[in-house]
Structure formats: C-alpha cells, structure tokens
C-alpha atoms as a PDB file:
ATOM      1  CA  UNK A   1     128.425 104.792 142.597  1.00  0.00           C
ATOM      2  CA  UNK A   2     131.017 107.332 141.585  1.00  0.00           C
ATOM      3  CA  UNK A   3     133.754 104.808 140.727  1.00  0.00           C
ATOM      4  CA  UNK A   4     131.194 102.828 138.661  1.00  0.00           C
ATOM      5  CA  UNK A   5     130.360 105.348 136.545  1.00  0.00           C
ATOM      6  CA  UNK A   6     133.791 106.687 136.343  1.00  0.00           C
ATOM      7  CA  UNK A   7     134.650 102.891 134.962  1.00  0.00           C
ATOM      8  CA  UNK A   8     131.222 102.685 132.218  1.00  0.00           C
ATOM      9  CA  UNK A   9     132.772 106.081 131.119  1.00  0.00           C
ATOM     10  CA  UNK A  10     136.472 104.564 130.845  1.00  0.00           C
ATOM     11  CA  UNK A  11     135.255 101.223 129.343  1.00  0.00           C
ATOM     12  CA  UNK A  12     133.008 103.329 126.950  1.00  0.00           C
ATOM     13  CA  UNK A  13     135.964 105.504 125.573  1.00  0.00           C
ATOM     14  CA  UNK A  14     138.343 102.418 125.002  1.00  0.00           C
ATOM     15  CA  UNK A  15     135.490 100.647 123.342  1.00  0.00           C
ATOM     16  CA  UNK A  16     135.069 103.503 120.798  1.00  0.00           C
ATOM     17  CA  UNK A  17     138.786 104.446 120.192  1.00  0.00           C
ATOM     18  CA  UNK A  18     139.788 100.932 119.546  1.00  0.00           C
ATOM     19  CA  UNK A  19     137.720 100.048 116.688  1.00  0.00           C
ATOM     20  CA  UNK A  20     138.528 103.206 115.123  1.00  0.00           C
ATOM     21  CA  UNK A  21     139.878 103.102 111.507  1.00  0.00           C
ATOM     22  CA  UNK A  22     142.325 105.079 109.879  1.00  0.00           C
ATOM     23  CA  UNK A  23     141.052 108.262 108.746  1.00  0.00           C
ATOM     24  CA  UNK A  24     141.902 109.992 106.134  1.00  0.00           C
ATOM     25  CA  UNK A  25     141.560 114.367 105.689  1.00  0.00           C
ATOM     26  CA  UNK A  26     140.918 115.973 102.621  1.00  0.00           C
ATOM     27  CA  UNK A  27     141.346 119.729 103.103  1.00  0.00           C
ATOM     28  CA  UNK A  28     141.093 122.912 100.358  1.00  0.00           C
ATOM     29  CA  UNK A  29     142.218 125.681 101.753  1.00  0.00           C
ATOM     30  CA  UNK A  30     142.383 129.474  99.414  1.00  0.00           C
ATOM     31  CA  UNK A  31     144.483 131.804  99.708  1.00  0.00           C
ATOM     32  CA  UNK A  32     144.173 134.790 101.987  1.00  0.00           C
ATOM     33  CA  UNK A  33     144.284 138.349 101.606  1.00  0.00           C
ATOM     34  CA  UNK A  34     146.885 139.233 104.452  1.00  0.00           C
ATOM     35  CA  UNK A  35     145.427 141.790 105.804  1.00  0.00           C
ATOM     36  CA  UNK A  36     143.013 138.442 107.295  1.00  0.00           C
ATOM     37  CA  UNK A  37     144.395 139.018 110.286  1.00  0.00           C
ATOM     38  CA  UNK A  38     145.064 136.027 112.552  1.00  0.00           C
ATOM     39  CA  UNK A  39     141.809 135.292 113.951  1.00  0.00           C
ATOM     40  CA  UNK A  40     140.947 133.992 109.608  1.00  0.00           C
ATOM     41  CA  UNK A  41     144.106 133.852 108.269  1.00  0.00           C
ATOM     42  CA  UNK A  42     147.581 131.582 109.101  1.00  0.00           C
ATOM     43  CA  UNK A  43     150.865 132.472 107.715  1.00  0.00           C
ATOM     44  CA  UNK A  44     152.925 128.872 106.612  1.00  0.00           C
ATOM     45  CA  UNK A  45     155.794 128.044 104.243  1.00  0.00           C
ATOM     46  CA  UNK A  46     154.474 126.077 101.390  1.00  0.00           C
ATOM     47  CA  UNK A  47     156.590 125.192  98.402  1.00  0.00           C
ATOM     48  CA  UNK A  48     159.580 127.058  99.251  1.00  0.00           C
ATOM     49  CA  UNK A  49     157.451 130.417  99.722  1.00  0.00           C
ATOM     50  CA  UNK A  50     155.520 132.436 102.442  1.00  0.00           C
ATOM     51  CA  UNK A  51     151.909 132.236 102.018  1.00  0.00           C
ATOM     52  CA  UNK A  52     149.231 133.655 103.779  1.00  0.00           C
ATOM     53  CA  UNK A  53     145.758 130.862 104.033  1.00  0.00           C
ATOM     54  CA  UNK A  54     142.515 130.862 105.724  1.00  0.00           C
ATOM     55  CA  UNK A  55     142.151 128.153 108.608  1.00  0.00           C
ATOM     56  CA  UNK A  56     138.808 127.654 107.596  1.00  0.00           C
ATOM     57  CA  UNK A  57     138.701 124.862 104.660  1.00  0.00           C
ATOM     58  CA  UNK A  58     136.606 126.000 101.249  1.00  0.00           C
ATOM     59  CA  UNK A  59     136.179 121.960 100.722  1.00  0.00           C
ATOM     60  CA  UNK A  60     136.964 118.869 103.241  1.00  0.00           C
ATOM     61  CA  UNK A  61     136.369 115.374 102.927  1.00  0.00           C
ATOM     62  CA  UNK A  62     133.044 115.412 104.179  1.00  0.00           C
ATOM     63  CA  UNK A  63     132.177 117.117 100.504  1.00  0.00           C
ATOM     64  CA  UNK A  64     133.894 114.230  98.638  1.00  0.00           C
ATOM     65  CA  UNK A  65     131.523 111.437  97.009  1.00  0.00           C
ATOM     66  CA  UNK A  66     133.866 109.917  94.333  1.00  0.00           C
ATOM     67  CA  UNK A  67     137.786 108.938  94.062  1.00  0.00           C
ATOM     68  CA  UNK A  68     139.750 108.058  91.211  1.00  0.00           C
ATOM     69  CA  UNK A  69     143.974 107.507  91.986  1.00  0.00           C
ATOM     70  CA  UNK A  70     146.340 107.114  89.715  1.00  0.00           C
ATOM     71  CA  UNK A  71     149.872 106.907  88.717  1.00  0.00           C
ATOM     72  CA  UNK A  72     151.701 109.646  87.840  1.00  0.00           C
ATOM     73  CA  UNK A  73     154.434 109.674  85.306  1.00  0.00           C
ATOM     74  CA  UNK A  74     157.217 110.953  87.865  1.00  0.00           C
ATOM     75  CA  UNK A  75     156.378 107.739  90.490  1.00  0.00           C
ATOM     76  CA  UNK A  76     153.987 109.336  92.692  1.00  0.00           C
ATOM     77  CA  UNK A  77     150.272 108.901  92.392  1.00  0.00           C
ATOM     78  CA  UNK A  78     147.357 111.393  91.070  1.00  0.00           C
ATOM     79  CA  UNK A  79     143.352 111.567  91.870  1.00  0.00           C
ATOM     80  CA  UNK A  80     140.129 113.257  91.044  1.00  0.00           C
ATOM     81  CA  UNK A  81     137.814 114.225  93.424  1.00  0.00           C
ATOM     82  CA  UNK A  82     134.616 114.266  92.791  1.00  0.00           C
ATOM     83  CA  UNK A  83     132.007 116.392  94.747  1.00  0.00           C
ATOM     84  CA  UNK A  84     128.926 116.387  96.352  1.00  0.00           C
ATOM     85  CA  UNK A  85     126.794 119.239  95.730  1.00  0.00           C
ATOM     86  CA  UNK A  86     127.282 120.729  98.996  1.00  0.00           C
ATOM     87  CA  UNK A  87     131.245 120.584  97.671  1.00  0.00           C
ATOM     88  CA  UNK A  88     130.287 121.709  93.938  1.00  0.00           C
ATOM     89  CA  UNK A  89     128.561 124.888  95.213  1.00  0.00           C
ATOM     90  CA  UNK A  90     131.612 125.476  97.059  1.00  0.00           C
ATOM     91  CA  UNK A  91     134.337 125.308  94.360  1.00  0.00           C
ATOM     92  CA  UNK A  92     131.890 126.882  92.311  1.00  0.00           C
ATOM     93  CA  UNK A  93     131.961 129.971  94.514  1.00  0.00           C
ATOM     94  CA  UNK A  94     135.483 130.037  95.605  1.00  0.00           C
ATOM     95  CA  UNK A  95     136.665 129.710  91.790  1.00  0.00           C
ATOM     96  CA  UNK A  96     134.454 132.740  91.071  1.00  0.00           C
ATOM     97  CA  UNK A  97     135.479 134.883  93.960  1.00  0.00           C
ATOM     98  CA  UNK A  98     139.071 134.127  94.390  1.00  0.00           C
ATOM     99  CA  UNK A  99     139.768 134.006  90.662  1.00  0.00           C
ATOM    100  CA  UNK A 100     143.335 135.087  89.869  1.00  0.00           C
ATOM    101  CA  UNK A 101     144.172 133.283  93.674  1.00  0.00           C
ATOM    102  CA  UNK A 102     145.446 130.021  94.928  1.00  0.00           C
ATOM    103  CA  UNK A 103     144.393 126.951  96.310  1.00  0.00           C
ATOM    104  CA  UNK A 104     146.344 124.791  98.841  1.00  0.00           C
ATOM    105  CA  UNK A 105     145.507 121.014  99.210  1.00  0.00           C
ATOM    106  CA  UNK A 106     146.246 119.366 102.116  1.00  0.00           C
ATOM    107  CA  UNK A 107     146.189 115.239 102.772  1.00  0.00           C
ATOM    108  CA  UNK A 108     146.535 114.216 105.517  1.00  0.00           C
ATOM    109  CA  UNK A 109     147.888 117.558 106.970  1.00  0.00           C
ATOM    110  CA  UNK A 110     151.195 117.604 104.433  1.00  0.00           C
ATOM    111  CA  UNK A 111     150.671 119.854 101.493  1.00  0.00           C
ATOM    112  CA  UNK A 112     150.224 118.468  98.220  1.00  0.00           C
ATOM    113  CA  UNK A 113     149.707 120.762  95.559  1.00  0.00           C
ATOM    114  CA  UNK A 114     148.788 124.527  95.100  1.00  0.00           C
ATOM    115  CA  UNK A 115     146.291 125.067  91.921  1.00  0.00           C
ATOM    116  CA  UNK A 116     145.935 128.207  90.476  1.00  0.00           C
ATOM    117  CA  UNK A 117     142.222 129.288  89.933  1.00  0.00           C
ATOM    118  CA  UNK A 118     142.427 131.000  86.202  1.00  0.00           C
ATOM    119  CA  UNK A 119     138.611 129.857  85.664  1.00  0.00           C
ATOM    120  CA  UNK A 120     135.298 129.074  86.806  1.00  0.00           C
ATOM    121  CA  UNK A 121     134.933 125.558  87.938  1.00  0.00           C
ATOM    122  CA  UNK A 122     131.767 123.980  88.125  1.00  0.00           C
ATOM    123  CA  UNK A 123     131.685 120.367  87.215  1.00  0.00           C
ATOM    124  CA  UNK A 124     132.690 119.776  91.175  1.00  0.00           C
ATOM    125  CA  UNK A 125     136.324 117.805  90.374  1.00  0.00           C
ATOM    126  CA  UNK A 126     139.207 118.427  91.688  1.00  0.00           C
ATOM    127  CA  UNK A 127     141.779 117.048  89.661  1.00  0.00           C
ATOM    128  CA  UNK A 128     145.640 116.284  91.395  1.00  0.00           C
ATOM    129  CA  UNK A 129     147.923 115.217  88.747  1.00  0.00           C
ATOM    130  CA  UNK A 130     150.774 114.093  91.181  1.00  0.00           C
ATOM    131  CA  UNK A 131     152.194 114.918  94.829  1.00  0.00           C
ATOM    132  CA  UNK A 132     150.657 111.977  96.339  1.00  0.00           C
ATOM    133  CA  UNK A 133     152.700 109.099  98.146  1.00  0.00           C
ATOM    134  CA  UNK A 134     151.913 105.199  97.761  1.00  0.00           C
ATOM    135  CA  UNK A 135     150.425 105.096 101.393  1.00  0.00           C
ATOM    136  CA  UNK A 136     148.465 107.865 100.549  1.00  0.00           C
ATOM    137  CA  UNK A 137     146.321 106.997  97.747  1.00  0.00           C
ATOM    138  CA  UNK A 138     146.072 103.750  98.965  1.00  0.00           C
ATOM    139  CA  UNK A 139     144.591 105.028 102.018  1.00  0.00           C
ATOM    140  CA  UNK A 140     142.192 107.026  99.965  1.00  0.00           C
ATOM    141  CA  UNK A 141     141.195 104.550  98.094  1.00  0.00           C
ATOM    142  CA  UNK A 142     139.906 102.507 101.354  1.00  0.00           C
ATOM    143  CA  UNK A 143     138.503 104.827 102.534  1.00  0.00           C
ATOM    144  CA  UNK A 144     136.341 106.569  99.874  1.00  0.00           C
ATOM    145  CA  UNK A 145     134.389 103.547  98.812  1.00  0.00           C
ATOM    146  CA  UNK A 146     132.117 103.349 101.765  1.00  0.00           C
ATOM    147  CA  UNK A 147     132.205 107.306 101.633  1.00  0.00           C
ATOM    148  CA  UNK A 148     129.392 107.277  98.543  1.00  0.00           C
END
C-alpha cells in the first residue's frame, strides 16, 4: 500500500513538472533604508555600487496585465508594463512614500534598470527604455498574452 502511494505521488510530481512552461519573473524592488536590518533588507552590488533593497517586492508579475517590448536604439530591447489595480495602488504608494528613492527591476533575477522616483506615479506603467536582452523580451512577450 505504501509503495503504491509512494509511486501515485512520484507519477503525480513528474506529470506536473513536465508540462511546465517557462516562466518568466517580474520583480520591483525599492530601496531600503539601511538601518532595515537583515530580516527586511539585503545588501547587493547593482550597477557598479553597494545598495541596500528590501527582499520583499513593491510589484511582481502577478500585478502585470499588459506588455508592450520594444527596440531600443543601443540594440537591446525596452517595455511598458502595464498594471493591474492591485499593481497601480502599489506604485502609487511606493512613488509617494519613497519619493527622492530608487527602484530596482529585476527579470528574471538579473537586474535591469534602477529608476529614480522624482514623482508621483499613478497611471500604473512602468516604462523600461532599454536593459533587456533578445531572449528576454521575447520571453515576455509569450508569456504576457495569456496573462490578461
């Protein structure tokens, strides 16, 4: 009885891993104060500097509804995001709070761009003008469409 269950439980897991598509992370991260501490705060190198960010992400992909790529004039490729309101409340907040901070975008767990937060933000878009590679926005792009 043991070993049969022990093989519907193996047999289940291979059946759900193996049709499993690529997937691809959207992640917003602000800057910390670092006085955080560790338990809310992680210390990286990002764009040739030490900066202090909060593990928790302001905005992931589970707040994006809309993507638009691009190509950017120095070969790599640009998008806007566009929120859901869930995501629009949060930019919304963190733009407010933070103003005068950063924000760290992460695809795919590589760093793409930092954006400097100089104003409110409400329209829920988050615009990239470059940073992204080939692979990258074209894995965005397949994913996103059955995202909406």
């Amino acid at each position: 009885m043991k070993s049969a269950a022990l093989a519907f439980l193996i047999a289940l897991t291979a059946a759900t891993t193996a049709g499993a598509k690529p997937h691809s992370t959207f992640r917003v991260h602000a800057e910390a104060n670092e006085s955080s501490g560790p338990v809310f705060s992680t210390t990286q190198k990002l764009f040739g500097r030490t900066v202090t960010i909060e593990k928790m992400a302001t905005i992931s992909e589970q707040d994006v509804t809309t993507l638009k790529t691009y190509r950017a004039a120095d070969g790599t490729h640009g998008a806007l995001f566009e929120l859901s309101e869930h995501g629009r409340l949060a930019l919304d907040s963190v733009s407010v709070d933070r103003r005068g901070g950063r924000l760290y975008v992460f695809v795919n767990g590589r760093a793409v761009t930092e954006l400097q937060i100089d104003r409110r933000v409400s329209d829920g878009k988050i615009y990239l003008p470059a940073g992204l590679t080939a692979k990258e926005a074209e894995l965005l792009r397949k994913e996103w469409p059955a995202r909406k």
